[in-house]
Structure formats: structure tokens, C-alpha cells
C-alpha atoms as a PDB file:
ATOM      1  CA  UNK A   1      96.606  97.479  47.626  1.00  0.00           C
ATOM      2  CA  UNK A   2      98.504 100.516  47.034  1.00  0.00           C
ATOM      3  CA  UNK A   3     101.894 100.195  46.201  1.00  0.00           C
ATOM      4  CA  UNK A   4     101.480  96.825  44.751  1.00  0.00           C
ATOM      5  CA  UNK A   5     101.164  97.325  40.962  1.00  0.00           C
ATOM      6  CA  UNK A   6      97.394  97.153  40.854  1.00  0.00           C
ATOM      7  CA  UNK A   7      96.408 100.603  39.635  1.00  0.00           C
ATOM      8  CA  UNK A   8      99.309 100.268  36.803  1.00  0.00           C
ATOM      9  CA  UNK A   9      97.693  97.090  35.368  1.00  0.00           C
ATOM     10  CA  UNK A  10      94.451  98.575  35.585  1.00  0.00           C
ATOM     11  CA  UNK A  11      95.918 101.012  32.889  1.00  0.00           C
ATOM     12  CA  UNK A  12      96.845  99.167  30.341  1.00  0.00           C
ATOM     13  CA  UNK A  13      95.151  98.998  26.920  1.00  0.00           C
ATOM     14  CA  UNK A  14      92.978  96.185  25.908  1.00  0.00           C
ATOM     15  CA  UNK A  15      94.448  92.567  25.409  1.00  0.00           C
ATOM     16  CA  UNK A  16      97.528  93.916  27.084  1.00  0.00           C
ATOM     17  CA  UNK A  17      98.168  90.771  29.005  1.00  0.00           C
ATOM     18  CA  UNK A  18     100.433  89.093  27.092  1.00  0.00           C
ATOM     19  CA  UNK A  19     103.864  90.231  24.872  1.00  0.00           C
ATOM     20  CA  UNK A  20     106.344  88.282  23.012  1.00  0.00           C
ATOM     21  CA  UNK A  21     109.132  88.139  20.967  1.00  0.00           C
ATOM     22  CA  UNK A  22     107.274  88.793  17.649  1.00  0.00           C
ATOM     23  CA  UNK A  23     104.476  88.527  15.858  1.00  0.00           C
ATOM     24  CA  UNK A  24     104.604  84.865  14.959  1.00  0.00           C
ATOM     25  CA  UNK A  25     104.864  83.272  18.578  1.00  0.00           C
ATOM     26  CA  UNK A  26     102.353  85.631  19.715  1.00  0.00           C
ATOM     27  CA  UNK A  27     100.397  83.570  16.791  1.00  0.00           C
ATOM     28  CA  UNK A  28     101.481  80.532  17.580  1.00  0.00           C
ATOM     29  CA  UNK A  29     100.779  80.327  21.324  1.00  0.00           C
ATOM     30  CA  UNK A  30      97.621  82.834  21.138  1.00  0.00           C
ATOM     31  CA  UNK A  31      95.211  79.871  22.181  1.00  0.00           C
ATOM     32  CA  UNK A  32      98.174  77.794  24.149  1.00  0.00           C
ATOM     33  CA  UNK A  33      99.181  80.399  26.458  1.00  0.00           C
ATOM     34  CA  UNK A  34      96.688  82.584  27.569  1.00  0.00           C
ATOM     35  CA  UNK A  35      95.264  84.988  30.201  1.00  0.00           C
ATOM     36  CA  UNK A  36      91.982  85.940  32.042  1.00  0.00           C
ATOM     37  CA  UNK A  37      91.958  88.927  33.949  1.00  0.00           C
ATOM     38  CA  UNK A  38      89.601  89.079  36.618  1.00  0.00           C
ATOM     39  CA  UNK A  39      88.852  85.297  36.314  1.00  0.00           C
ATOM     40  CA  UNK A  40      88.577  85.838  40.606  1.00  0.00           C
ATOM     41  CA  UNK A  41      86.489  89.287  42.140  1.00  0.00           C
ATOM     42  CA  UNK A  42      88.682  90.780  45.076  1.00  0.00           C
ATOM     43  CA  UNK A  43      86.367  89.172  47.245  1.00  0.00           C
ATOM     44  CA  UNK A  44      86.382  85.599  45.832  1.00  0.00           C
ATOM     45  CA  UNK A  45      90.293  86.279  45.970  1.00  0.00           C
ATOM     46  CA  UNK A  46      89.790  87.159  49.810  1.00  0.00           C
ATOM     47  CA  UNK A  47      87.913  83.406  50.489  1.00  0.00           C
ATOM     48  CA  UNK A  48      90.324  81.696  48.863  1.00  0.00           C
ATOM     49  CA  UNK A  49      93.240  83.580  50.691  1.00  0.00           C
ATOM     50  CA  UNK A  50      92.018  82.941  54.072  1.00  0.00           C
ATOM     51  CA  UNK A  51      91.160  79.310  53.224  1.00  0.00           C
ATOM     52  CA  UNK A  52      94.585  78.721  52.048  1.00  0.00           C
ATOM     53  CA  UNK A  53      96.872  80.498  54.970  1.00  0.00           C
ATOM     54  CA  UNK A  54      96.420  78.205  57.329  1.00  0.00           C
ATOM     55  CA  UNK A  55      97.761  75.051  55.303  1.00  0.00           C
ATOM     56  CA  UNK A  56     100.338  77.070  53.607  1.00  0.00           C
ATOM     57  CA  UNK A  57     101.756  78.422  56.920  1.00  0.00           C
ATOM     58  CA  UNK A  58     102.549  74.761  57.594  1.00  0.00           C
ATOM     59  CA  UNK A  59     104.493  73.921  55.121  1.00  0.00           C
ATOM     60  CA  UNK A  60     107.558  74.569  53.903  1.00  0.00           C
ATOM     61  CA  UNK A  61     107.617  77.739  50.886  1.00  0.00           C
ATOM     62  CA  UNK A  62     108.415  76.030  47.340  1.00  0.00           C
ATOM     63  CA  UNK A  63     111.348  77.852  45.108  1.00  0.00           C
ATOM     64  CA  UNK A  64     110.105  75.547  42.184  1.00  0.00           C
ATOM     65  CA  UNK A  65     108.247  72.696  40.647  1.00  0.00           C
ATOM     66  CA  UNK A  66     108.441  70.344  38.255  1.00  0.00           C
ATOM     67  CA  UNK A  67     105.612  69.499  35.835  1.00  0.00           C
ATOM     68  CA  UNK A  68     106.646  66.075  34.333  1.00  0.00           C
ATOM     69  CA  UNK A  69     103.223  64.005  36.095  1.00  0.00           C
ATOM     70  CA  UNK A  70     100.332  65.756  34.399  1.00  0.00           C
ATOM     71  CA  UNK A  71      98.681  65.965  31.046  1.00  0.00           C
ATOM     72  CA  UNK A  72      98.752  68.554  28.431  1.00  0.00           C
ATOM     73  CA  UNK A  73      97.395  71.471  30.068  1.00  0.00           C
ATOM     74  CA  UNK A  74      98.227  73.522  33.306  1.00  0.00           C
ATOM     75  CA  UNK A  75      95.772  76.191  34.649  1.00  0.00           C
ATOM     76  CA  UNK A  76      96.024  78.395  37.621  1.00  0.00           C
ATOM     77  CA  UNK A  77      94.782  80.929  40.173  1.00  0.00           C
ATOM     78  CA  UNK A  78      97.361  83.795  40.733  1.00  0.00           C
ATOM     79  CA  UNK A  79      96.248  85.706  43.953  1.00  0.00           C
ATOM     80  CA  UNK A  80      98.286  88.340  46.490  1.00  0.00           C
ATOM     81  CA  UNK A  81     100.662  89.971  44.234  1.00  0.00           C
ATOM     82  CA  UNK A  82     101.245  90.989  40.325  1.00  0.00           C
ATOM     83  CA  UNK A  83     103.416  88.952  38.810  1.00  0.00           C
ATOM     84  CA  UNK A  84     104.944  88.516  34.861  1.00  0.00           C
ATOM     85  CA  UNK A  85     105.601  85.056  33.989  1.00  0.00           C
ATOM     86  CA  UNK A  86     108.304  84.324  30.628  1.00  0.00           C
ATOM     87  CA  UNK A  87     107.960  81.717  28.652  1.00  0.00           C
ATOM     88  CA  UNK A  88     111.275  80.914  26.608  1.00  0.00           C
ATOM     89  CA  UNK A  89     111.515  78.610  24.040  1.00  0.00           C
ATOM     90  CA  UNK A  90     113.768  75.366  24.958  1.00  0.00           C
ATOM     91  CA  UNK A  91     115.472  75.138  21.697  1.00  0.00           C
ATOM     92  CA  UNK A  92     115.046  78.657  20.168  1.00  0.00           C
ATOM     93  CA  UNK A  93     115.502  81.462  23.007  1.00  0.00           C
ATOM     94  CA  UNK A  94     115.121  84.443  21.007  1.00  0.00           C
ATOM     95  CA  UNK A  95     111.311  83.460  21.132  1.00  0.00           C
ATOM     96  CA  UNK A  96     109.734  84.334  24.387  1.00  0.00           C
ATOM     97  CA  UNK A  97     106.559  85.490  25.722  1.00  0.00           C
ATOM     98  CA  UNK A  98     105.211  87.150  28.670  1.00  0.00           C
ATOM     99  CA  UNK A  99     102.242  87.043  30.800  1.00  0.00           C
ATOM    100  CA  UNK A 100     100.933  89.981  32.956  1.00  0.00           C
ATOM    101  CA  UNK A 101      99.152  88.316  35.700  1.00  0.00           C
ATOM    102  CA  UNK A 102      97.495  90.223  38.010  1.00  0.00           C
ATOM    103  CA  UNK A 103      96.070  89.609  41.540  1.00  0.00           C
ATOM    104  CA  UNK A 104      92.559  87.369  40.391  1.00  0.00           C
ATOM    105  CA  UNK A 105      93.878  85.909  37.199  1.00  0.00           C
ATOM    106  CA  UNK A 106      93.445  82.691  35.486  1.00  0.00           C
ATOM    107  CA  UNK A 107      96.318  81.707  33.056  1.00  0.00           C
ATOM    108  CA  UNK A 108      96.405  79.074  31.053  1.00  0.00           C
ATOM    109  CA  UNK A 109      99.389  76.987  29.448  1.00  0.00           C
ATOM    110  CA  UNK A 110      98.492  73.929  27.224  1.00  0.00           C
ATOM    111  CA  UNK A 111     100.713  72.090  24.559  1.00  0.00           C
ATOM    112  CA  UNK A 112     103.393  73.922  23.030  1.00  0.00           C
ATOM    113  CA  UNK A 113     103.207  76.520  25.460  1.00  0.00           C
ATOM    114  CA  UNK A 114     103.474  73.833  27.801  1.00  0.00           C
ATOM    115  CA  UNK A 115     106.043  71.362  26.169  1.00  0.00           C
ATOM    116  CA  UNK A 116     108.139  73.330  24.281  1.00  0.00           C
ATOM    117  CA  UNK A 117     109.112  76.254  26.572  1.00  0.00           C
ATOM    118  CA  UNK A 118     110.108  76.825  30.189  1.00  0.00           C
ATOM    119  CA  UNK A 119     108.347  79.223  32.667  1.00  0.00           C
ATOM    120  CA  UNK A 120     109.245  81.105  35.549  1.00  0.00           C
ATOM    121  CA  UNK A 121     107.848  83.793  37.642  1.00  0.00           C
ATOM    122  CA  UNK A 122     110.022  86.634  37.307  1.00  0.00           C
ATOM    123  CA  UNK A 123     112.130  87.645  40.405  1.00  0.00           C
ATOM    124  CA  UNK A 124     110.656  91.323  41.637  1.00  0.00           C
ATOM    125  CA  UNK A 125     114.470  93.123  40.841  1.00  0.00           C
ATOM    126  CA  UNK A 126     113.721  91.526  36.946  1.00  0.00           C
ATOM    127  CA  UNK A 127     109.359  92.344  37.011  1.00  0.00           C
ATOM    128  CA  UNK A 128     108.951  94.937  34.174  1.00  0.00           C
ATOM    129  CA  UNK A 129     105.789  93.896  31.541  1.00  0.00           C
ATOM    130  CA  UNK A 130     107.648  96.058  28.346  1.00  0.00           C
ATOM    131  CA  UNK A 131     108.628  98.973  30.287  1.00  0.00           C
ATOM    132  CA  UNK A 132     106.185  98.886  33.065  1.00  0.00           C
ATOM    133  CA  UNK A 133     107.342  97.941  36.547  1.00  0.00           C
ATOM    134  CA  UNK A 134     105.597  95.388  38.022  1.00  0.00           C
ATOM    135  CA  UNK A 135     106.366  94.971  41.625  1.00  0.00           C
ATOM    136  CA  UNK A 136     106.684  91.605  42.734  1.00  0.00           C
ATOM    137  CA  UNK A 137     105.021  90.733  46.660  1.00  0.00           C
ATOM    138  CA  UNK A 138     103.981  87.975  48.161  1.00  0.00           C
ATOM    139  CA  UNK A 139     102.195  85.700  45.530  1.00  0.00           C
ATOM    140  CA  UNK A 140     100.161  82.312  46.151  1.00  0.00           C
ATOM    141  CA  UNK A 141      99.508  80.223  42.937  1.00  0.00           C
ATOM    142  CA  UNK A 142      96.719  77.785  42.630  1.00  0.00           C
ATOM    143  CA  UNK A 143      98.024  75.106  40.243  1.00  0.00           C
ATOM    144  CA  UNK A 144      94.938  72.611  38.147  1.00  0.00           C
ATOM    145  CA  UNK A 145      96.775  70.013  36.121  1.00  0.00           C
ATOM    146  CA  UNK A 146      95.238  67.899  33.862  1.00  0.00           C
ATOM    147  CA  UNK A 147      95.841  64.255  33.761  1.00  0.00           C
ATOM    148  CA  UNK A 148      98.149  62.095  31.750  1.00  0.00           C
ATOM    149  CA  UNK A 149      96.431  61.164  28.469  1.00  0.00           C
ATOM    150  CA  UNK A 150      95.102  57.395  29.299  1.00  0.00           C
ATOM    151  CA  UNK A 151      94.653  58.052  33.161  1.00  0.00           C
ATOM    152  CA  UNK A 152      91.388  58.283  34.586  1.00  0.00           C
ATOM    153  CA  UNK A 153      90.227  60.495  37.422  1.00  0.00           C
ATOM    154  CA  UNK A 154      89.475  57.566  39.623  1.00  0.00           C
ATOM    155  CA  UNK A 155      93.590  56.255  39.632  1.00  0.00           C
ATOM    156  CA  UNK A 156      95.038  58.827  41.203  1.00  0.00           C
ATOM    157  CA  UNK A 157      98.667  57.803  41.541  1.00  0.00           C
ATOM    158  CA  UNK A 158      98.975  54.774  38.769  1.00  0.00           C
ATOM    159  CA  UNK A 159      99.968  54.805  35.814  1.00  0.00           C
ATOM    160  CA  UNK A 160      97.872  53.743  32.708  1.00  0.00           C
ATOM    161  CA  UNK A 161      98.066  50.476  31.283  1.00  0.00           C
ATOM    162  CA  UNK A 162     100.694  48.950  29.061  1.00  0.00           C
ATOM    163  CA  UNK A 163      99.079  48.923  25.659  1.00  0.00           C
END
């Protein structure tokens, strides 16, 4: 993978995954937003790759999303490419935080993280972690999204009862 950011994340400290703003969102969100490194092996990465290619080449590539249909937590698979995703807070922008996800991660957004800040994938002319460049390829995210408190697994589609 040379040229693709993946010996510069190799080199970072520790529980360098994730910056913020200051030190109290980094304590708010530190079990709402989080990050696991090498979640996937390069190889696991690989099979899930060449699964994926073929149904991805058929459809059409997706700018965005929108997260309103699901419960309180989002989790997914970043493979291909490094990426930094921001968080920014919807009511309160000077309070951010940012994600280093590397090729193999599993990140993690759940309640406030989830509800009370936007995300986005940072463009590759805008990918620095701090000062670090992080350049930005092709990327394929694997999305899991819990359900809507109330709905169970066997209703995909309807919506829970009036109570």
C-alpha cells in the first residue's frame, strides 16, 4: 500500500486514534465515539473486498446518507483507504472530534456521538489527523445499524406499535 497513508498511521503513539476539541468532549464521547484499529487483518480486509466489488460495481457510488431509520448506535468496517472522520457538534461547533480510521478499522458511534453531532468523511484536499496528512483513496464503508428502540429483528421495514 505504499503511498496510501499506511506506514504514517502505523507511527503514531498509543490511543492516537481519536482528537478533539478539548479535554471535556474527548470525555464525554470517550465510550460514544470510538475506534478499533485492526478490528479486520489485511487478509480478512482482502475477502471482504473481493466479496463486495462485484455488487458495488453495479450500483451507483453514494456522496451521502442519511441515518434517521436506525437505533442508537452505528458501527462500521472502513476498508481500502485511510480516512479521518469529524464529528461537529450541531448546536456548539467549537466542539469537534476526529477519528483516524485506518484501512481494517471498526468505529463506533452511539448516542450523543450519534444524535448530537454530524459526521463526514473528510475530502482528501482537507485529510490531515493534527498535522499528519492522511491521504484520502478509494474507501468502501461497511455500515451495521442498530434497530429502532421497540422494533424487532423479525419486522424489517415496520414500524413498532402505537403504544
Amino acid at each position: 500500500m505504499a503511498g496510501s497513508g499506511w506506514q504514517a498511521l502505523r507511527t503514531l503513539p498509543g490511543p492516537g486514534w481519536v482528537r478533539g476539541s478539548g479535554p471535556a468532549v474527548l470525555t464525554r464521547l470517550r465510550d460514544a465515539a470510538v475506534v478499533r484499529p485492526g478490528f479486520l487483518s489485511a487478509a480478512e480486509e482482502e475477502t471482504l473486498k473481493r466479496e463486495l466489488e462485484p455488487e458495488l460495481r453495479r450500483r451507483r457510488y453514494e456522496f451521502d446518507h442519511w441515518d434517521a431509520f436506525c437505533g442508537t448506535t452505528i458501527a462500521g468496517l472502513s476498508l481500502l483507504s485511510p480516512s479521518v472522520m469529524r464529528l461537529v457538534h450541531t448546536q456548539e461547533p467549537g466542539e469537534w472530534l476526529e477519528l483516524l480510521l485506518e484501512p481494517g478499522s471498526l468505529y463506533i458511534l452511539r448516542d450523543s456521538a450519534r444524535y448530537d453531532f454530524s459526521h463526514e468523511i473528510l475530502r482528501d484536499e482537507e485529510s490531515f489527523f493534527g498535522e499528519l496528512r492522511i491521504p484520502r483513496g478509494r474507501r468502501i464503508s461497511v455500515i451495521c445499524r442498530s434497530l429502532p428502540e421497540g422494533m424487532r429483528p423479525e419486522e424489517p421495514g415496520q414500524l413498532p406499535p402505537a403504544s
